[in-house]
C-alpha atoms as a PDB file:
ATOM      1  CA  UNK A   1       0.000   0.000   0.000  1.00  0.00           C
ATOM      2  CA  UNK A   2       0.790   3.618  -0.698  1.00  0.00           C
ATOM      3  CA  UNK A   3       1.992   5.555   1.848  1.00  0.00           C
ATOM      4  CA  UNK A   4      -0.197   8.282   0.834  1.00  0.00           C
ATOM      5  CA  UNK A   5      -3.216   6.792   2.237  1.00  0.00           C
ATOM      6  CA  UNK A   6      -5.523   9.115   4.353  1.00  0.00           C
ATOM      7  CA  UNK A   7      -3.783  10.370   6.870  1.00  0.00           C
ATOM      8  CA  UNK A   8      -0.396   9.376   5.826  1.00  0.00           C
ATOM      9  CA  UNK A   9      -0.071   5.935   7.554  1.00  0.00           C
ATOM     10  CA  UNK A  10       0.753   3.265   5.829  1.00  0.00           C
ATOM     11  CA  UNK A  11      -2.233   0.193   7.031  1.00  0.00           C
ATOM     12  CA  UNK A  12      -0.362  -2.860   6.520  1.00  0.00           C
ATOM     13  CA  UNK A  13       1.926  -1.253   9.173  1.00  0.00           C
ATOM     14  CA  UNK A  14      -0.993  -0.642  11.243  1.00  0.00           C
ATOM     15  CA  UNK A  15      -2.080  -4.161  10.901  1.00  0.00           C
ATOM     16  CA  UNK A  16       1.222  -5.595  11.475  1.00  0.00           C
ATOM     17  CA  UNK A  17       1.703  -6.822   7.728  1.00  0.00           C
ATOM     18  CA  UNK A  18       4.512  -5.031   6.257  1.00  0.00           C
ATOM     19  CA  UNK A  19       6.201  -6.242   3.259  1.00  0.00           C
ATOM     20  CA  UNK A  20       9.150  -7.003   5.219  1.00  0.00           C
ATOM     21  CA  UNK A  21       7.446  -9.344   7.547  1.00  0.00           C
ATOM     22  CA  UNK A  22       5.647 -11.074   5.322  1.00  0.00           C
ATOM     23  CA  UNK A  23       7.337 -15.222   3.982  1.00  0.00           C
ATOM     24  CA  UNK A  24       7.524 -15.520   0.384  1.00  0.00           C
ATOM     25  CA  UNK A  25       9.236 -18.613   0.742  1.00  0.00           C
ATOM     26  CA  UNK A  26       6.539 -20.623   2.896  1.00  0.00           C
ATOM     27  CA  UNK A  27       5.375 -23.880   0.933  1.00  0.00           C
ATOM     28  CA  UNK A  28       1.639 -23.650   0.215  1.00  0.00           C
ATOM     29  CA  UNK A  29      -0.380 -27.071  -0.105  1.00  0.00           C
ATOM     30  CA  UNK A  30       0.201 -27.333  -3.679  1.00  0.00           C
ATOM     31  CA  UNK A  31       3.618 -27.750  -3.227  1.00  0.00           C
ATOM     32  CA  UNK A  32       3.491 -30.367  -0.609  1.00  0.00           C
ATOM     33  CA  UNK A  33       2.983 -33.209  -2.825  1.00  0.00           C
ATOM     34  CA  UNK A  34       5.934 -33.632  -5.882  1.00  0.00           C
ATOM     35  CA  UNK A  35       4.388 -34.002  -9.342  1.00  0.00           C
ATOM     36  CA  UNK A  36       2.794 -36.994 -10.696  1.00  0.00           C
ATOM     37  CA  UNK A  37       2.312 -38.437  -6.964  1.00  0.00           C
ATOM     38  CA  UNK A  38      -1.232 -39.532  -5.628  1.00  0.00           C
ATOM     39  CA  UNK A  39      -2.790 -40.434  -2.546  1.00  0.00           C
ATOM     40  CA  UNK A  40      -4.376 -43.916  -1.432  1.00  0.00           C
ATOM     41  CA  UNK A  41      -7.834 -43.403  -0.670  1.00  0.00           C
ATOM     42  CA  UNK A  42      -7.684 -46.057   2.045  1.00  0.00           C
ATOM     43  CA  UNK A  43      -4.495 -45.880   3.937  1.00  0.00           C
ATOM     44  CA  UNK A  44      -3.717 -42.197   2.569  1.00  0.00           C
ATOM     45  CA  UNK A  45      -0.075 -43.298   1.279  1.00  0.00           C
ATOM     46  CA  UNK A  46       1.509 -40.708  -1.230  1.00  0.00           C
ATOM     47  CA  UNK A  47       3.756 -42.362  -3.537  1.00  0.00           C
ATOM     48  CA  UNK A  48       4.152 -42.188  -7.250  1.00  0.00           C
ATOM     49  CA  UNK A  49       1.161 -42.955  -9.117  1.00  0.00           C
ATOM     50  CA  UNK A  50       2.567 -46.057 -11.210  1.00  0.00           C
ATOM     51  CA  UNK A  51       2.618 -47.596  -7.247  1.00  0.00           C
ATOM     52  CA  UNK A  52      -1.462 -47.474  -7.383  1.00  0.00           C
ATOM     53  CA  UNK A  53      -4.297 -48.816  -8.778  1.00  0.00           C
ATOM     54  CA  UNK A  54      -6.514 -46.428 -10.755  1.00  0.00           C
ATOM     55  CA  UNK A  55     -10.237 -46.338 -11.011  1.00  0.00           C
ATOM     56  CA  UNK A  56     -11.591 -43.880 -13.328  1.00  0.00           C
ATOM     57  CA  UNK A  57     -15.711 -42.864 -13.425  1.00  0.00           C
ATOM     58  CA  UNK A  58     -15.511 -41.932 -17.247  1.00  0.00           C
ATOM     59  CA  UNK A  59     -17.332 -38.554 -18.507  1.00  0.00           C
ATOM     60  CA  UNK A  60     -19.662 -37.808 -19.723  1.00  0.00           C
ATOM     61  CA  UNK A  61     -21.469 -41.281 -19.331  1.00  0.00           C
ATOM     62  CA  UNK A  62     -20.343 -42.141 -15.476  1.00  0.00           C
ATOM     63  CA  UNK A  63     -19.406 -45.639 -16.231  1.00  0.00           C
ATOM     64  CA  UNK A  64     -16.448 -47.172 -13.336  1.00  0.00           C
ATOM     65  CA  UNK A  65     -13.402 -48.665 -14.790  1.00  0.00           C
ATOM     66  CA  UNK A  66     -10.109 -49.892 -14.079  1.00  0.00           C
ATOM     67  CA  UNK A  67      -6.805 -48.045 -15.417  1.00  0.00           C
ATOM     68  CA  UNK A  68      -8.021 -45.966 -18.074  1.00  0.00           C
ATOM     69  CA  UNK A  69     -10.554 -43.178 -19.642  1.00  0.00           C
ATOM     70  CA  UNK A  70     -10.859 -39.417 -19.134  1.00  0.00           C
ATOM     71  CA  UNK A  71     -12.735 -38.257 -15.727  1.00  0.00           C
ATOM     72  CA  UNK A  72     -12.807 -38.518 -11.884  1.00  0.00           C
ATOM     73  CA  UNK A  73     -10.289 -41.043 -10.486  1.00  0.00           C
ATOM     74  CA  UNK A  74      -9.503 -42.766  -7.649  1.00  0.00           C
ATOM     75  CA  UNK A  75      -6.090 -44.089  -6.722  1.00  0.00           C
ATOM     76  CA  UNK A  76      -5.632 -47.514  -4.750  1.00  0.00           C
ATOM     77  CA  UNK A  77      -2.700 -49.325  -3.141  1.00  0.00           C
ATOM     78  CA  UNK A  78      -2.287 -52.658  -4.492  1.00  0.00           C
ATOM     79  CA  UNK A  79      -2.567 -54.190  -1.178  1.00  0.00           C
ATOM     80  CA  UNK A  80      -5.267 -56.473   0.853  1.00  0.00           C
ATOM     81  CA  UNK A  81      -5.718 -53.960   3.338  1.00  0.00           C
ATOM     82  CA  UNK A  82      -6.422 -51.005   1.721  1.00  0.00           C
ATOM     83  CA  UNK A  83      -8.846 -53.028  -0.982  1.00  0.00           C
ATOM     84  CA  UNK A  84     -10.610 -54.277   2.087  1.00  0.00           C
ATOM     85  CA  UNK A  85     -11.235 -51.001   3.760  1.00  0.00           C
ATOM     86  CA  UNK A  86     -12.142 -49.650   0.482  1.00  0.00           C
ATOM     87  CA  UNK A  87     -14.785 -51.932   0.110  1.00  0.00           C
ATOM     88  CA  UNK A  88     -15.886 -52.490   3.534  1.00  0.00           C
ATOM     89  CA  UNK A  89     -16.208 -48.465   3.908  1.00  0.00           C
ATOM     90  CA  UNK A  90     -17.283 -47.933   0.294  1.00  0.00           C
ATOM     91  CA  UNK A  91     -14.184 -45.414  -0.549  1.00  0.00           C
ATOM     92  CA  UNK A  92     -14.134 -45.743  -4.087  1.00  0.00           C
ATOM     93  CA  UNK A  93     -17.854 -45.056  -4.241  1.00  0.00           C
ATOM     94  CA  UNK A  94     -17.844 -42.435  -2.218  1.00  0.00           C
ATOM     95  CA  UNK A  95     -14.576 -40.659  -3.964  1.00  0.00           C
ATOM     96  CA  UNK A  96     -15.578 -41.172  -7.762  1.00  0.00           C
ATOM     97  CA  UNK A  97     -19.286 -40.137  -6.472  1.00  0.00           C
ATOM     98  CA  UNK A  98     -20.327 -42.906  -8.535  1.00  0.00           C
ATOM     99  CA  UNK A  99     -21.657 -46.539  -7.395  1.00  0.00           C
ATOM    100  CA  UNK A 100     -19.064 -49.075  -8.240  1.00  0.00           C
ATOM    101  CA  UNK A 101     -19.840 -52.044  -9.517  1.00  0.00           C
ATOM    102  CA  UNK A 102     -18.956 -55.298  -7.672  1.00  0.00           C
ATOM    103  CA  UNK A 103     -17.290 -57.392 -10.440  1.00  0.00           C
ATOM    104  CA  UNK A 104     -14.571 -54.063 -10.338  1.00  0.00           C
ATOM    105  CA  UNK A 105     -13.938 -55.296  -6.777  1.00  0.00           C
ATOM    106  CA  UNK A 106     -13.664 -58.677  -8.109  1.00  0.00           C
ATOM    107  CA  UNK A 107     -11.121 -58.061 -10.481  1.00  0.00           C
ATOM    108  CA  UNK A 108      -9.505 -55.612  -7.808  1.00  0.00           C
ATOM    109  CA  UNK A 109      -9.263 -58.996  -5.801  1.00  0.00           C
ATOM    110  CA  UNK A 110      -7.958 -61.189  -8.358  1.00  0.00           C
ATOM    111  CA  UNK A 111      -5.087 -58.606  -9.206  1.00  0.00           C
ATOM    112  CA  UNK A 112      -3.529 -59.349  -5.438  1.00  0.00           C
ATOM    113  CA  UNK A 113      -1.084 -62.046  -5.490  1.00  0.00           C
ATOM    114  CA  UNK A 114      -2.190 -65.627  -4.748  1.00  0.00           C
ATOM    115  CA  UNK A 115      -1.840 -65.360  -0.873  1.00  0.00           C
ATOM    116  CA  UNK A 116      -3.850 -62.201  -0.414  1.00  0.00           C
ATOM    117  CA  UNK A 117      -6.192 -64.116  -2.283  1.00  0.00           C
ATOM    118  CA  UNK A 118      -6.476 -66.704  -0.145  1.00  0.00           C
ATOM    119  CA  UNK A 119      -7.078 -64.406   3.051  1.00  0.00           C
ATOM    120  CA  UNK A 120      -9.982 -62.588   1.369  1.00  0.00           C
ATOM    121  CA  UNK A 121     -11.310 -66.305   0.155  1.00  0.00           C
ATOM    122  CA  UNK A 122     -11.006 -67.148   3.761  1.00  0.00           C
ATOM    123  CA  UNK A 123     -12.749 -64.338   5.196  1.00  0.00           C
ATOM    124  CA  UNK A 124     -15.638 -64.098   2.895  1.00  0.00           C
ATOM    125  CA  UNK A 125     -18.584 -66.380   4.098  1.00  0.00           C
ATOM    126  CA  UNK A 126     -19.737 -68.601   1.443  1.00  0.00           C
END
């Protein structure tokens, strides 16, 4: 601000907020997270995004896929754990705003190796 205001004060001195004071240099949350690196909606782990499953909710005709299309997407740890908490507390749906289908959850489950497999086989009453 000018220091010609009214009454020849300069406000952001008033206020506390001079130029001096003031951090150019302070990270906003944009530039927390590196480039190209996504979030797990389950267990929140940031890691590159070639480390994650991706479930897309395609525009304009809100069909939910695995790996591909243009739209809203979803990013999933190839783990157990997080696809079980993801189903269990509906993350995906609730993420892509979309209702996900349950064969994607089956093919989300046979994408685990063989011994993850097994657990979720074992868990799931028949």
């Amino acid at each position: 601000m000018a220091k010609d205001a009214p009454g020849g004060v300069d406000p952001a001195s008033v206020w506390g907020k001079s130029d001096s004071s003031r951090r150019k240099d302070k990270p906003t949350h944009r530039h927390l997270m590196e480039p190209n690196y996504r979030r797990c909606i389950s267990c929140r782990k940031v890691a590159p995004k070639e480390a994650f499953w991706r479930i897309v909710k395609l525009y304009p005709s809100d069909q939910v896929q695995l790996d591909t299309g243009m739209g809203r997407s979803a990013y999933l740890c190839p783990e157990a754990s997080c696809l079980k908490t993801a189903q269990k507390k509906n993350r995906l749906g609730r993420s892509l705003k979309a209702a996900v289908p349950p064969e994607l959850y089956s093919n989300l489950w046979q994408r685990l190796p063989l011994s993850a497999q097994s657990e979720h086989r074992a868990a799931t009453p028949t």
